[in-house]
Protein backbone atom coordinates (compact mmCIF):
# COMPACT_ATOMS: atom_id res chain seq x y z
CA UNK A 1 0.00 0.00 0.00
CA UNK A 2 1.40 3.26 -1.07
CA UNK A 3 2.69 6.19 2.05
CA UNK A 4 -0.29 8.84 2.32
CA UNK A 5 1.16 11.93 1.55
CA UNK A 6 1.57 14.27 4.43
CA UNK A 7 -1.53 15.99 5.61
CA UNK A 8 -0.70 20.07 4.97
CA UNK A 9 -0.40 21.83 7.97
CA UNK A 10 -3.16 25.16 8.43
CA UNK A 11 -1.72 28.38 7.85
CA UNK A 12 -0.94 29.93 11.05
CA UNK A 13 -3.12 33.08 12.29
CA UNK A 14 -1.16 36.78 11.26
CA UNK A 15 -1.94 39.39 13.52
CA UNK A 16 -2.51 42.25 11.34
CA UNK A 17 -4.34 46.16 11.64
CA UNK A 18 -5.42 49.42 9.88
CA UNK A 19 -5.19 52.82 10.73
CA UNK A 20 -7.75 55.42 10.05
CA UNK A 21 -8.45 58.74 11.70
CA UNK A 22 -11.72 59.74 12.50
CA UNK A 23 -13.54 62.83 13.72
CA UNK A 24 -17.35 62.81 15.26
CA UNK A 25 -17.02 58.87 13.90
CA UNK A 26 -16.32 59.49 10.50
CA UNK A 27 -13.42 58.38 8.84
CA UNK A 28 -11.36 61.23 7.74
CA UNK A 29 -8.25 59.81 6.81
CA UNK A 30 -7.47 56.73 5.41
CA UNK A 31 -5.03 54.11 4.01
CA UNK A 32 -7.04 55.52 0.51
CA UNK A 33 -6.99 58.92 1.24
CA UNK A 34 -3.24 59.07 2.29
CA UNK A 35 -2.51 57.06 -0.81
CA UNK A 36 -4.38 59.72 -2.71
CA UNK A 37 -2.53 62.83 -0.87
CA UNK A 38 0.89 61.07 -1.71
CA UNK A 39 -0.26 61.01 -5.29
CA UNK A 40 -1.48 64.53 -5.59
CA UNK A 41 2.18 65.48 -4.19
CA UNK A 42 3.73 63.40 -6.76
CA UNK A 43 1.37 64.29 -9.76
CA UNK A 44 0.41 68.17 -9.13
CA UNK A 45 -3.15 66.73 -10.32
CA UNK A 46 -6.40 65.20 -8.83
CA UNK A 47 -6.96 63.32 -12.52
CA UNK A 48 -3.57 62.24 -12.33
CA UNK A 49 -4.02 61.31 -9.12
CA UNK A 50 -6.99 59.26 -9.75
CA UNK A 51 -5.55 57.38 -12.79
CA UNK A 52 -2.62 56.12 -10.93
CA UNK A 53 -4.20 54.75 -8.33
CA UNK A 54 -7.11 53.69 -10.31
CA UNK A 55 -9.66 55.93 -8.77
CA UNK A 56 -12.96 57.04 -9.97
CA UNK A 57 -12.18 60.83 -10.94
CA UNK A 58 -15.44 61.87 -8.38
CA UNK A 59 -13.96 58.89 -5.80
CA UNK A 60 -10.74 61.03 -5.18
CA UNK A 61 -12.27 64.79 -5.68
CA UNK A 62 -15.07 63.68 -2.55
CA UNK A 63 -11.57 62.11 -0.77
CA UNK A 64 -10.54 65.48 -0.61
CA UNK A 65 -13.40 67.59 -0.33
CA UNK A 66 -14.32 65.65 2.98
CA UNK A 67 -10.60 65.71 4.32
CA UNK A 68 -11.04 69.48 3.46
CA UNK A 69 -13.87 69.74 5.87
CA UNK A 70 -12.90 67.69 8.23
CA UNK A 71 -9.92 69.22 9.48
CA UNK A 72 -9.31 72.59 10.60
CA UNK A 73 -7.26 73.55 7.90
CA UNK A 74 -7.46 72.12 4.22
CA UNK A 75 -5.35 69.44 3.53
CA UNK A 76 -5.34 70.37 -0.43
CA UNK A 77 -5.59 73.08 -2.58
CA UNK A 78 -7.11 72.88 -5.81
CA UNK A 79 -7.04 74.58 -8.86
CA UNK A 80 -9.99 74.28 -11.47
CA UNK A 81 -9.05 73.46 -14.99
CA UNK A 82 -8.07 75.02 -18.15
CA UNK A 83 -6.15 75.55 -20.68
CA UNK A 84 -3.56 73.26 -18.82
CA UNK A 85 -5.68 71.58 -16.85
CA UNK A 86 -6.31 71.99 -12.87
CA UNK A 87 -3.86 71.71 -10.31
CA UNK A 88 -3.71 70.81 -6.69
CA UNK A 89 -0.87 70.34 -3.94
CA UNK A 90 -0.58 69.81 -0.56
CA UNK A 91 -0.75 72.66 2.23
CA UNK A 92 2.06 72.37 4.64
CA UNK A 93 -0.50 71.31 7.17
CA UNK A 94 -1.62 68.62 4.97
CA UNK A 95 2.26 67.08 4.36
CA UNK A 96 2.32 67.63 7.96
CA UNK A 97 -1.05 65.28 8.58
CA UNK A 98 0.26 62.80 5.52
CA UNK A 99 4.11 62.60 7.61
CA UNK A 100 2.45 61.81 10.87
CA UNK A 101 -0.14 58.87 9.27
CA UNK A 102 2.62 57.88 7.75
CA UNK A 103 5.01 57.55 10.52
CA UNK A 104 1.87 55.75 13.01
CA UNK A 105 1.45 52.93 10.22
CA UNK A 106 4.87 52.47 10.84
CA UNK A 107 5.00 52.11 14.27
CA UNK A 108 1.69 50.05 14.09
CA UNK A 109 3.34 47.57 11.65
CA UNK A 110 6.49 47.24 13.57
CA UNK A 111 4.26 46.70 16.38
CA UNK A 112 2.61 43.84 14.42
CA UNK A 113 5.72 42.58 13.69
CA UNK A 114 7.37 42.68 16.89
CA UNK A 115 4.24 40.97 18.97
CA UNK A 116 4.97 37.61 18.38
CA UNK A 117 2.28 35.20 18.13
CA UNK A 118 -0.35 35.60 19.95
CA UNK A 119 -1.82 32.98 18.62
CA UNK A 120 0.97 30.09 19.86
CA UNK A 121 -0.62 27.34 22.09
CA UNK A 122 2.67 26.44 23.08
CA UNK A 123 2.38 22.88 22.16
């Protein structure tokens, strides 16, 4: 009688998290929206924007209009279109917001990664 093959052993539980920031219980920055405000600085453009990340044009422009709102200061400034098309950059308060979500999914996924496994039976 042929040797059963070994039976595969289940993957082992990864502890993992997100990070959003929320004011009145409304998300108001996310791993999307940061994506996006790393884009605009990169691009100069909400289209361009959009198309690199694959975004609905209208998905990215209500990104920003709500992280506008939301925050005491706007994040982005935008310019309407043209001749060259419209513009848009960061304010130094938004680079300042993008840095520090930035720098807390760091710490959170070093965090992750340092925890160990809390999943270990120890058998």
């Amino acid at each position: 009688m042929p040797a059963r093959p070994p039976k595969p052993q289940p993957e082992r539980p990864q502890l993992r998290g997100k990070l959003w920031l929320e004011v009145g219980g409304r998300p108001v920055l996310t791993e999307a929206a940061a994506d996006l405000l790393d884009q605009i600085e990169a691009c100069g453009s909400v289209s361009a924007a959009a198309r690199n990340l694959r975004f609905a044009y209208r998905r990215a422009w209500l990104l920003i209009d709500a992280a506008n709102r939301a925050w005491p200061r706007p994040l982005v400034l935008k310019a309407t279109g043209g001749a060259g098309g419209g513009k848009a950059e960061l304010t130094e308060f938004g680079r300042h917001v993008l840095r520090t979500y930035r720098d807390l999914q760091l710490q959170l996924e070093l965090l992750l990664d340092t925890a160990g496994d809390p999943f270990a039976t120890g058998a």
